[in-house]
PDB file of N, CA and C in Angstrom:
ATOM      1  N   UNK A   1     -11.773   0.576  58.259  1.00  0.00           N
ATOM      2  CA  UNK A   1     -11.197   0.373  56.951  1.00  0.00           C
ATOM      3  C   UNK A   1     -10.862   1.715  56.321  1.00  0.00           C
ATOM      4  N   UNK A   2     -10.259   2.190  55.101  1.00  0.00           N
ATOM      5  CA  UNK A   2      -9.639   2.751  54.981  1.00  0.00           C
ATOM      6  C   UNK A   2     -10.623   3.053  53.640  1.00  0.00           C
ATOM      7  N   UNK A   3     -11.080   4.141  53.332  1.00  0.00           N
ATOM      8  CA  UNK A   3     -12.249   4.828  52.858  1.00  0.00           C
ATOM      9  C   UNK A   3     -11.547   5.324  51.020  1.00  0.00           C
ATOM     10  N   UNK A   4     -10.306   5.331  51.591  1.00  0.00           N
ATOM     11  CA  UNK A   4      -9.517   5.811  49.943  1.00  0.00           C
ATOM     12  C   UNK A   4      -8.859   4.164  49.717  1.00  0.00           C
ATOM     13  N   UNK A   5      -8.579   3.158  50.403  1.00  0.00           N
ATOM     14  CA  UNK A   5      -8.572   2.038  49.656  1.00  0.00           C
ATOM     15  C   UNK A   5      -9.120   1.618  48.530  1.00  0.00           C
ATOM     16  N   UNK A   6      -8.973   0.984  47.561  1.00  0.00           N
ATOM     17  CA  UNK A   6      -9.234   0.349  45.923  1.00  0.00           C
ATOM     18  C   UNK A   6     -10.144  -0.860  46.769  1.00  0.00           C
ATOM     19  N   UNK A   7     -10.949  -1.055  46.233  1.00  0.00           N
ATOM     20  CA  UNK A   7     -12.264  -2.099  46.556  1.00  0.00           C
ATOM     21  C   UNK A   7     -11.591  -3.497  46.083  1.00  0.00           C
ATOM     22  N   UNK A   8     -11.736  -4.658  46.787  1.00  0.00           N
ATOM     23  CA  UNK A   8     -10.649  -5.858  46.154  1.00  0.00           C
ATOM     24  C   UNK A   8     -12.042  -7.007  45.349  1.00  0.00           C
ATOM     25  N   UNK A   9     -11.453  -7.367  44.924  1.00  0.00           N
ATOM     26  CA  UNK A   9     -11.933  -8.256  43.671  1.00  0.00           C
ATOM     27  C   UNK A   9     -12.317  -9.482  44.814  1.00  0.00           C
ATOM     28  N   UNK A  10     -13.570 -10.208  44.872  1.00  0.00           N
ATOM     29  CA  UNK A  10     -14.300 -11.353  45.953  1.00  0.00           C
ATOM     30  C   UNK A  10     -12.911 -12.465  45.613  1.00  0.00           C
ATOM     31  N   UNK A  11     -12.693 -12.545  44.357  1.00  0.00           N
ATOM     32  CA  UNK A  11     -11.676 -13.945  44.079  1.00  0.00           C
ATOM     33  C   UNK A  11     -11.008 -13.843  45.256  1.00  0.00           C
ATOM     34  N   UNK A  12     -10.055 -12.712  45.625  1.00  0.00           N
ATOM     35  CA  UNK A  12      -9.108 -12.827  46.277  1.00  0.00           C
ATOM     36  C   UNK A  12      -9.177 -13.253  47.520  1.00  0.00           C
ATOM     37  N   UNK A  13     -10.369 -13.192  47.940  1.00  0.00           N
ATOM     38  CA  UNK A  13     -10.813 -14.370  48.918  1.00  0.00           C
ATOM     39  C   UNK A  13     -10.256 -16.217  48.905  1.00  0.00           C
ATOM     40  N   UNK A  14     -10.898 -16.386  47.799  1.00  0.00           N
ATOM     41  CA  UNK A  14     -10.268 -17.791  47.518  1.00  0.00           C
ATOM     42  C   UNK A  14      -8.698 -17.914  48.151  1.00  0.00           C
ATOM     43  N   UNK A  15      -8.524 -18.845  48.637  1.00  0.00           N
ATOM     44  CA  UNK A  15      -7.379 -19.481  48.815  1.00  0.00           C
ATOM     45  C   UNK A  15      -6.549 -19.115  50.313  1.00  0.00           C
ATOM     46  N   UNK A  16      -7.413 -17.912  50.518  1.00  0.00           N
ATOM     47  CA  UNK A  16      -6.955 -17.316  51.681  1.00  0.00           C
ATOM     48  C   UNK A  16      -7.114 -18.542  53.109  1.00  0.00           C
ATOM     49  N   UNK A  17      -6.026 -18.642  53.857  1.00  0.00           N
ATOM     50  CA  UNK A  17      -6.269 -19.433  55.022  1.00  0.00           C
ATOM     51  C   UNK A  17      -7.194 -18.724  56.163  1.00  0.00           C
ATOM     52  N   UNK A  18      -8.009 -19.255  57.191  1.00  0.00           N
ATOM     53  CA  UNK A  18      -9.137 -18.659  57.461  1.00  0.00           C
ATOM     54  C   UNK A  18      -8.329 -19.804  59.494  1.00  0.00           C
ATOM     55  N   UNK A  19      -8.006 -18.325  60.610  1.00  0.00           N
ATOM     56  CA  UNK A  19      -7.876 -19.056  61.262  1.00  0.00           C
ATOM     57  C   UNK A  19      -8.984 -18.486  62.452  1.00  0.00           C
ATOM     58  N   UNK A  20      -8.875 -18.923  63.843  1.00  0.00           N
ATOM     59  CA  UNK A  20      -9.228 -17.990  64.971  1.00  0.00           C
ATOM     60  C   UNK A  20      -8.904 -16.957  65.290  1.00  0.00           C
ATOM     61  N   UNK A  21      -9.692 -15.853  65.777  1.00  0.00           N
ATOM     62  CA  UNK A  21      -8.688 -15.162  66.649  1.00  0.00           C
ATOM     63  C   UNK A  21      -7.862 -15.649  67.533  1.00  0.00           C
ATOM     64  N   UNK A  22      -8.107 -16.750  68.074  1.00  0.00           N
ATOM     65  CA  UNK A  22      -7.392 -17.249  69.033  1.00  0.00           C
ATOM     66  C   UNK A  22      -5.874 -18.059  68.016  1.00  0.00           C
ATOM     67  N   UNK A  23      -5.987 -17.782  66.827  1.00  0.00           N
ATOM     68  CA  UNK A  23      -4.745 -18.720  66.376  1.00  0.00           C
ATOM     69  C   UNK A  23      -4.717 -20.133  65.632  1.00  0.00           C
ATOM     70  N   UNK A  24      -5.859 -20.688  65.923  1.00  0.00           N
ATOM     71  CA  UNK A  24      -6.260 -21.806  65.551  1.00  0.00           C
ATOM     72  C   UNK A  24      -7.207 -22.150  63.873  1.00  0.00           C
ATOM     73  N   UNK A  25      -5.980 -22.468  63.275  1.00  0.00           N
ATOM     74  CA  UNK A  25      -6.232 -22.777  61.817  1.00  0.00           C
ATOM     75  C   UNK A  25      -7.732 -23.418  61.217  1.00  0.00           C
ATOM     76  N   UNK A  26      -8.582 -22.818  61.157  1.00  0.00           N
ATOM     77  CA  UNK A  26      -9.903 -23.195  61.033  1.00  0.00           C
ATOM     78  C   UNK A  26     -10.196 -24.125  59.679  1.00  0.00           C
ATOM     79  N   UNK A  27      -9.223 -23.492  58.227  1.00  0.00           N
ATOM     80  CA  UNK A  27      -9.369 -24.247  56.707  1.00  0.00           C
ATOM     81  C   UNK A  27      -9.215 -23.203  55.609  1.00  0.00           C
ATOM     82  N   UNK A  28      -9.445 -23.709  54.683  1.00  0.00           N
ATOM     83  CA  UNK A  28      -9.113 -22.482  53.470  1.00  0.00           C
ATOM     84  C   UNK A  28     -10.355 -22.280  53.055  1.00  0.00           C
ATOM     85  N   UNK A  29     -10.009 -20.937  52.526  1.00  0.00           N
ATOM     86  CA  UNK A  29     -11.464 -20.737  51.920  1.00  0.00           C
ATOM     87  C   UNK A  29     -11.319 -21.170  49.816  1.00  0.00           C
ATOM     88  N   UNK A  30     -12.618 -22.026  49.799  1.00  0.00           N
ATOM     89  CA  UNK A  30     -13.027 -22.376  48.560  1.00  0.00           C
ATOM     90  C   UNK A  30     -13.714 -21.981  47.418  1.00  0.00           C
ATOM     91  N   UNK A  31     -14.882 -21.105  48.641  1.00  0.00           N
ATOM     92  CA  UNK A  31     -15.795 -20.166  47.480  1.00  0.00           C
ATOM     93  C   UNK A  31     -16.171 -19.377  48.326  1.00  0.00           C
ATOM     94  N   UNK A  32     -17.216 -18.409  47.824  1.00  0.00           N
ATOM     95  CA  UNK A  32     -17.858 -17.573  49.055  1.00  0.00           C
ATOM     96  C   UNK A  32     -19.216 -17.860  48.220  1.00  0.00           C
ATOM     97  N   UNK A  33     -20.107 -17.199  49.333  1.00  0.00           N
ATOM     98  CA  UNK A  33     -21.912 -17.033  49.358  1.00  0.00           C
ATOM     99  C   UNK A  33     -22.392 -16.002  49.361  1.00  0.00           C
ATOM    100  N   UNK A  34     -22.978 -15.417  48.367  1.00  0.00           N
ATOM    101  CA  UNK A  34     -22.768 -14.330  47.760  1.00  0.00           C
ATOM    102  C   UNK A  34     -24.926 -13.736  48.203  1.00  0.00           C
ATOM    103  N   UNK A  35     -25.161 -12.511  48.411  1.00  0.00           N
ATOM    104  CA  UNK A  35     -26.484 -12.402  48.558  1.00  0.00           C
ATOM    105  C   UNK A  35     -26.323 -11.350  47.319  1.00  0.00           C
ATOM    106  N   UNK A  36     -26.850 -11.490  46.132  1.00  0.00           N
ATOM    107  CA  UNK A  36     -26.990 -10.457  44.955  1.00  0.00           C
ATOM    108  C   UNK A  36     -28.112  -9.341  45.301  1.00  0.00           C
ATOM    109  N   UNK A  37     -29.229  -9.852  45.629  1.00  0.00           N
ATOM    110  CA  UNK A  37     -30.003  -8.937  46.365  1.00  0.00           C
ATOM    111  C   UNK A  37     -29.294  -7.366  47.219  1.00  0.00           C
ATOM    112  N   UNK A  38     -28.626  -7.801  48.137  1.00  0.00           N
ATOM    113  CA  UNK A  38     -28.056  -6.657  49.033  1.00  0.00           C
ATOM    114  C   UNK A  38     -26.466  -6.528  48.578  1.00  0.00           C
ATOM    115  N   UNK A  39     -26.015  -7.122  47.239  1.00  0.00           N
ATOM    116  CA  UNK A  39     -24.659  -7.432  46.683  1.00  0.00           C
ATOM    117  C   UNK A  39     -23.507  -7.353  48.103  1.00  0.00           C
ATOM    118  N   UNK A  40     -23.568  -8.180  48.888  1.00  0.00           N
ATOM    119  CA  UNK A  40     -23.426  -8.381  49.815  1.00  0.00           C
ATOM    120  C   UNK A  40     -22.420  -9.936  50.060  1.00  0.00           C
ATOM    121  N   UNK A  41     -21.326 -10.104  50.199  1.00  0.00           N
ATOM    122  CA  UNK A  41     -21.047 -11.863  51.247  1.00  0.00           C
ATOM    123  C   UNK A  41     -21.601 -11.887  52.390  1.00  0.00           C
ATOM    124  N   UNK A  42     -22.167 -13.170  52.254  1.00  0.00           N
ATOM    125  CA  UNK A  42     -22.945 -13.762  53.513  1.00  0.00           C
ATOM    126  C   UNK A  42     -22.509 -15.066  54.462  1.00  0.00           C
ATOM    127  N   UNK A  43     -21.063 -15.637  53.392  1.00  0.00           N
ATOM    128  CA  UNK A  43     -20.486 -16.813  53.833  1.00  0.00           C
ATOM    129  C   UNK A  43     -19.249 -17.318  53.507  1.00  0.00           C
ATOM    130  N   UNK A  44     -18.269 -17.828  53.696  1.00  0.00           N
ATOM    131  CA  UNK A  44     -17.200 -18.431  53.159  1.00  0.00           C
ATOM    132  C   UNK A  44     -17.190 -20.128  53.209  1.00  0.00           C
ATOM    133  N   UNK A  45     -17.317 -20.826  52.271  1.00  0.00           N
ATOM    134  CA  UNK A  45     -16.730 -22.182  52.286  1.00  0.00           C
ATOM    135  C   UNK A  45     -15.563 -22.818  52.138  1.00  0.00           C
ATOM    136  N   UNK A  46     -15.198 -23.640  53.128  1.00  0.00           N
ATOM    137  CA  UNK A  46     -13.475 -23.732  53.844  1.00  0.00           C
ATOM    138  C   UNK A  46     -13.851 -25.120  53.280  1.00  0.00           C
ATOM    139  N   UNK A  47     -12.624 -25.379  53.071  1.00  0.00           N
ATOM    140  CA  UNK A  47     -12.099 -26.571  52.422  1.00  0.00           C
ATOM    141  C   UNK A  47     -10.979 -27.238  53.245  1.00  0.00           C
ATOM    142  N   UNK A  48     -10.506 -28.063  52.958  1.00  0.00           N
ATOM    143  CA  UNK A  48      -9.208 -28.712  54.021  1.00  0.00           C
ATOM    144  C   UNK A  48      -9.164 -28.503  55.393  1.00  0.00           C
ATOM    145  N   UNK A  49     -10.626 -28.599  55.842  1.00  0.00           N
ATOM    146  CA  UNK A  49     -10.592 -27.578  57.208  1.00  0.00           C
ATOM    147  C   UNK A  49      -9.987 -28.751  58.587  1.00  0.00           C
ATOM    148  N   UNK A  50     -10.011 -27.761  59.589  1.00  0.00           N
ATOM    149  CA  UNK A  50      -9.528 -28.114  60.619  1.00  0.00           C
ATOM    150  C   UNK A  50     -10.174 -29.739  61.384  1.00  0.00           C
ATOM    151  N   UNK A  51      -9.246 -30.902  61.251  1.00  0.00           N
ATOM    152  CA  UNK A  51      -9.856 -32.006  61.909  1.00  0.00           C
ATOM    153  C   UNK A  51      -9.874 -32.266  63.120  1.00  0.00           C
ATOM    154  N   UNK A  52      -9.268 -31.070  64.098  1.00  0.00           N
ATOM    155  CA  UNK A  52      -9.705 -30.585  65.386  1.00  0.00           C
ATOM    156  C   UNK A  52     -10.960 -30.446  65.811  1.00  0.00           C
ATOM    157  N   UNK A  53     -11.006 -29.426  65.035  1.00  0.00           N
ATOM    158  CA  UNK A  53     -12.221 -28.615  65.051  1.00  0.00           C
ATOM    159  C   UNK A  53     -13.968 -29.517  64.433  1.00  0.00           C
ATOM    160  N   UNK A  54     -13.323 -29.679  63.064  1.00  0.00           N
ATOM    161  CA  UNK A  54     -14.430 -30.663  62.392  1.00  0.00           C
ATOM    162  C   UNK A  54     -14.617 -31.784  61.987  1.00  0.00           C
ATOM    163  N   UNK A  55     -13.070 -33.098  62.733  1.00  0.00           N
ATOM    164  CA  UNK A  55     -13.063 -34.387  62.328  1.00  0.00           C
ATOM    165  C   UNK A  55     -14.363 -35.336  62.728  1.00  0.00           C
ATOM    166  N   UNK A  56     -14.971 -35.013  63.871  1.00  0.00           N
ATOM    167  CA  UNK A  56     -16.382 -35.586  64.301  1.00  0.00           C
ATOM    168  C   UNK A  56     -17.571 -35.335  63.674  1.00  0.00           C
ATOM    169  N   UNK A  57     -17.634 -33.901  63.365  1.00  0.00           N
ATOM    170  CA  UNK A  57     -18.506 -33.658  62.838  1.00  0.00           C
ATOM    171  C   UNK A  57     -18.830 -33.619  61.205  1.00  0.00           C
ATOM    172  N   UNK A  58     -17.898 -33.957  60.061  1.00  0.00           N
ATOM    173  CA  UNK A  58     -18.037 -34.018  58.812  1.00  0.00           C
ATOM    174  C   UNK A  58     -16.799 -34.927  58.307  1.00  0.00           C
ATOM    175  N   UNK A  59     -17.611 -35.279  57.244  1.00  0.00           N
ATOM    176  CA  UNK A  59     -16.839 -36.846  56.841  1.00  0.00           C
ATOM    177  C   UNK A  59     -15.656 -36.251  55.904  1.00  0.00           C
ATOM    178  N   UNK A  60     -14.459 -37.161  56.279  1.00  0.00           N
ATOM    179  CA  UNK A  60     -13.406 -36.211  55.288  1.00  0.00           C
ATOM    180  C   UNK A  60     -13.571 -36.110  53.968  1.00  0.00           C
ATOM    181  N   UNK A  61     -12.477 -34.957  53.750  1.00  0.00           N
ATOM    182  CA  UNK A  61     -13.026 -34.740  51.972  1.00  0.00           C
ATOM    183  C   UNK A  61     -14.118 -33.558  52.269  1.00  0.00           C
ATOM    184  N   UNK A  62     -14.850 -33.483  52.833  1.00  0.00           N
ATOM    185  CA  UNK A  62     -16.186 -32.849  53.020  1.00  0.00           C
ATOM    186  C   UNK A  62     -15.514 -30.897  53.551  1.00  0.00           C
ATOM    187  N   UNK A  63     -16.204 -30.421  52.961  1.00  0.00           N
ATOM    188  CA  UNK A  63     -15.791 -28.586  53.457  1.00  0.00           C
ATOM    189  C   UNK A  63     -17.179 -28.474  54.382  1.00  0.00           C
ATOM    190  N   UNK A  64     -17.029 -27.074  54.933  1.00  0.00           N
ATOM    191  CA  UNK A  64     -18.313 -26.387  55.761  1.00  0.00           C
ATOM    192  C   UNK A  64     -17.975 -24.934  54.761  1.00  0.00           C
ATOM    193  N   UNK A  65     -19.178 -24.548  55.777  1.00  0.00           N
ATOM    194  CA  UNK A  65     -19.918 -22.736  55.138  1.00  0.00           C
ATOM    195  C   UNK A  65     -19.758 -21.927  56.726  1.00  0.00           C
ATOM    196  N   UNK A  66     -18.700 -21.179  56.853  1.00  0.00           N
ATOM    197  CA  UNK A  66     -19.420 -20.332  57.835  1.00  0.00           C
ATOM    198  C   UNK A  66     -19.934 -18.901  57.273  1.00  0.00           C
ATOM    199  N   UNK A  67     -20.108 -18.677  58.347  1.00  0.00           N
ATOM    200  CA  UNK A  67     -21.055 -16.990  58.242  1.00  0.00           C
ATOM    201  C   UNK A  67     -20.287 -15.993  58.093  1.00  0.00           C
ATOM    202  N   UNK A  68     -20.530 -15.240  57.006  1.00  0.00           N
ATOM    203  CA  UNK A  68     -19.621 -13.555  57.229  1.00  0.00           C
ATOM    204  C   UNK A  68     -19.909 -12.715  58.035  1.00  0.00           C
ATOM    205  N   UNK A  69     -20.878 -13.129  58.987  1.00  0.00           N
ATOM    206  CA  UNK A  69     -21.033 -12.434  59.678  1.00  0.00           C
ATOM    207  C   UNK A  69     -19.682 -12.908  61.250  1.00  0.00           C
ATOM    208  N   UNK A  70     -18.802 -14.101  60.809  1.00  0.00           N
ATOM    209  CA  UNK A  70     -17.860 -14.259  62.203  1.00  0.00           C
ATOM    210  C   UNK A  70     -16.582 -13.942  61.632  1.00  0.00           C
ATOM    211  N   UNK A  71     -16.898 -13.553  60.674  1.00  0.00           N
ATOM    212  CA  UNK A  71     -15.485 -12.535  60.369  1.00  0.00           C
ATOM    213  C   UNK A  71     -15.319 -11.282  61.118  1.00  0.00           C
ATOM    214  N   UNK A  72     -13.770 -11.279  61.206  1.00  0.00           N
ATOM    215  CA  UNK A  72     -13.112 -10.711  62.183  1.00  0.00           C
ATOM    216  C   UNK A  72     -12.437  -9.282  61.457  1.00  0.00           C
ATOM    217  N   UNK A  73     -11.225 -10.349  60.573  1.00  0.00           N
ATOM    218  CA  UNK A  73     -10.076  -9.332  59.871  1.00  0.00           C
ATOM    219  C   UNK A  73     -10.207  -9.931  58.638  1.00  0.00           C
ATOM    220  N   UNK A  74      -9.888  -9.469  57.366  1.00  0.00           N
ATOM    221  CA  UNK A  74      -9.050  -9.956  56.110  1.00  0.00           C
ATOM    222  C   UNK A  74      -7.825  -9.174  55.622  1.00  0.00           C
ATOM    223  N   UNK A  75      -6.982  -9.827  55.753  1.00  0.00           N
ATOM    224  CA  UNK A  75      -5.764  -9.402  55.231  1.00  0.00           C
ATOM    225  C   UNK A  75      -4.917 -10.759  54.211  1.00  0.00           C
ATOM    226  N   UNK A  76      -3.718 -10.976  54.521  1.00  0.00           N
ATOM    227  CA  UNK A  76      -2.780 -12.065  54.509  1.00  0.00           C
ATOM    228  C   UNK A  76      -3.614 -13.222  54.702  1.00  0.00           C
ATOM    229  N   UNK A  77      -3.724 -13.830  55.864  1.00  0.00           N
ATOM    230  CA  UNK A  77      -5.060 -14.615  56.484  1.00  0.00           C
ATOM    231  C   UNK A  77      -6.571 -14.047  56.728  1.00  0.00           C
ATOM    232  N   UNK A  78      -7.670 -14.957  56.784  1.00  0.00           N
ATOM    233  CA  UNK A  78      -8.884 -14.272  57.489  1.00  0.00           C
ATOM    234  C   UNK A  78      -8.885 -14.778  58.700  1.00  0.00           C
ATOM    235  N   UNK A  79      -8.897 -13.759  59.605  1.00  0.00           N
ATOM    236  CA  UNK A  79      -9.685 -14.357  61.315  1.00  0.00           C
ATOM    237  C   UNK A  79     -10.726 -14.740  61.141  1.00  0.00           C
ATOM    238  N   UNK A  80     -11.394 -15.269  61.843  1.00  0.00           N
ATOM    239  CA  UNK A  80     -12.740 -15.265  62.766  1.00  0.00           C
ATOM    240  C   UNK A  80     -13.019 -15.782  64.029  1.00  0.00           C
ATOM    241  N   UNK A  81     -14.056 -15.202  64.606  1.00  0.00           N
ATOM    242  CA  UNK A  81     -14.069 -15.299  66.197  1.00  0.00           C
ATOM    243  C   UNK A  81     -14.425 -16.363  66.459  1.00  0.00           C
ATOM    244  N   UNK A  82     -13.735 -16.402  67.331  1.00  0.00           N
ATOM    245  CA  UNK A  82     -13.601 -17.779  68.459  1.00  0.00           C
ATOM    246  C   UNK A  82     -15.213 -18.622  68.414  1.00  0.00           C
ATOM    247  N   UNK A  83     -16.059 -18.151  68.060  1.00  0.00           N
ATOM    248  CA  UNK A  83     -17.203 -19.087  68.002  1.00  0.00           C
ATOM    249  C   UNK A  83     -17.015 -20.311  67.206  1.00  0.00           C
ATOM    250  N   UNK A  84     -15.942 -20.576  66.610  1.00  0.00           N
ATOM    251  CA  UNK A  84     -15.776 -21.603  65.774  1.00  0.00           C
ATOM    252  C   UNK A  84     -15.268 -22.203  66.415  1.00  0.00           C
ATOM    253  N   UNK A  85     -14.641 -22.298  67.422  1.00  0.00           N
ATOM    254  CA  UNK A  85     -13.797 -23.070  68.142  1.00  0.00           C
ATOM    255  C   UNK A  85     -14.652 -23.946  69.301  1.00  0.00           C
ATOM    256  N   UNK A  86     -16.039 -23.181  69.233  1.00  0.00           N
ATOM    257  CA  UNK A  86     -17.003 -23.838  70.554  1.00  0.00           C
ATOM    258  C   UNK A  86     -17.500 -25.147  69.645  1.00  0.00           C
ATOM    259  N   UNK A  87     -16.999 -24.943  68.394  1.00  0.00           N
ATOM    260  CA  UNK A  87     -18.032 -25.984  67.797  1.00  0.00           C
ATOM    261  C   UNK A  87     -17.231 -27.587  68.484  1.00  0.00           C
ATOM    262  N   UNK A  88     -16.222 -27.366  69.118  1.00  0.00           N
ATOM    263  CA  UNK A  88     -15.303 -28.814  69.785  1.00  0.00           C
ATOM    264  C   UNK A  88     -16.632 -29.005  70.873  1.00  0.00           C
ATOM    265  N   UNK A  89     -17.265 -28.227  71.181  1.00  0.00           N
ATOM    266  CA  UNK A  89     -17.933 -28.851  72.365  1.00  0.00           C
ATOM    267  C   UNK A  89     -19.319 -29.133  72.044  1.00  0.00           C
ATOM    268  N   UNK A  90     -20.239 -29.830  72.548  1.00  0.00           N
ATOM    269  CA  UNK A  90     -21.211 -30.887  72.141  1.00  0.00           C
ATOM    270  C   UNK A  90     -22.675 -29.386  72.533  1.00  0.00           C
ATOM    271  N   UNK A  91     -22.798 -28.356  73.378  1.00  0.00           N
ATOM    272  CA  UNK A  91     -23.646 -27.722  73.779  1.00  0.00           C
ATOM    273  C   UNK A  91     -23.686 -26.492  72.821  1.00  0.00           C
ATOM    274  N   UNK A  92     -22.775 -26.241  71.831  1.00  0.00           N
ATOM    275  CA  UNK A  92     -22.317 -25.238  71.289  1.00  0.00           C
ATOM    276  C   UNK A  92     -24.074 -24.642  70.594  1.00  0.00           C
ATOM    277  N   UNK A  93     -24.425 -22.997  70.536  1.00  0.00           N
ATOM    278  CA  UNK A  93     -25.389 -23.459  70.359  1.00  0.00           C
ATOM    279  C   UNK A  93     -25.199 -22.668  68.841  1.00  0.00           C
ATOM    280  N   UNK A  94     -24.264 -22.023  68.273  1.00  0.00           N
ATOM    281  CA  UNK A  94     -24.048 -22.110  67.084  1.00  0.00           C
ATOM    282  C   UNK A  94     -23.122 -22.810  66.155  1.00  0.00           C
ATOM    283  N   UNK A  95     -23.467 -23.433  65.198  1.00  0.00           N
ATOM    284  CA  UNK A  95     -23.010 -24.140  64.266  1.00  0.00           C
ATOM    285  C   UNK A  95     -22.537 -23.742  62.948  1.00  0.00           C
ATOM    286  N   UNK A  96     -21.437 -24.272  62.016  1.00  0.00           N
ATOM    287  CA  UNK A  96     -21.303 -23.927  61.031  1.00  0.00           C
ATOM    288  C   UNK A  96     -21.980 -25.273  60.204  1.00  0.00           C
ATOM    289  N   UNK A  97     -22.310 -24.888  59.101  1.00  0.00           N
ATOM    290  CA  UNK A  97     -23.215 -25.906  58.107  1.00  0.00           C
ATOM    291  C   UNK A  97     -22.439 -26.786  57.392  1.00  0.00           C
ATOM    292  N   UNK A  98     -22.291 -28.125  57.517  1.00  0.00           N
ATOM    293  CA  UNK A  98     -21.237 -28.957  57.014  1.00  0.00           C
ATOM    294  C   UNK A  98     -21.723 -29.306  55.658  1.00  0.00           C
TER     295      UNK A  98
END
């Protein structure tokens, strides 16, 4: 990151589309999860999310929380790594929290 960059305001998170690295549209982000302690994000909650990805596993209407820690990039869109994408398979052994 770029050390003389202006620090961005958490809002601007909101609304941002949140896909894979691999490309695959994961959901928007709704709020974030904030640790005040270490003033720190610890999470993003996606909204409209992917029914690929999460039609089995959460009832529609319904958002998830993933981890800031599977963030990738933020720019335009947010990446995150492909661990979200294992969640299609039944052995996956990390989860995002519906």
């Amino acid at each position: 990151m770029d050390a003389d960059a202006a620090p961005q305001e958490i809002t601007t998170l909101v609304g941002r589309e949140v896909y894979s690295n691999n490309g695959v549209f994961v959901g928007e982000v709704e709020d974030v999860r904030l640790d005040l302690d270490s003033q720190a994000v610890t999470g993003l909650a996606l909204s409209a999310v992917s029914d690929e990805l999460f039609g089995s596993r959460i009832d529609p209407g319904k958002g998830v929380m993933i981890p800031y820690r599977w963030v990738r990039a933020v720019g335009d869109v947010i990446l995150v790594n492909d661990t979200v994408e294992r969640l299609k398979q039944e052995n996956g052994d990390e989860e995002a929290v519906a």
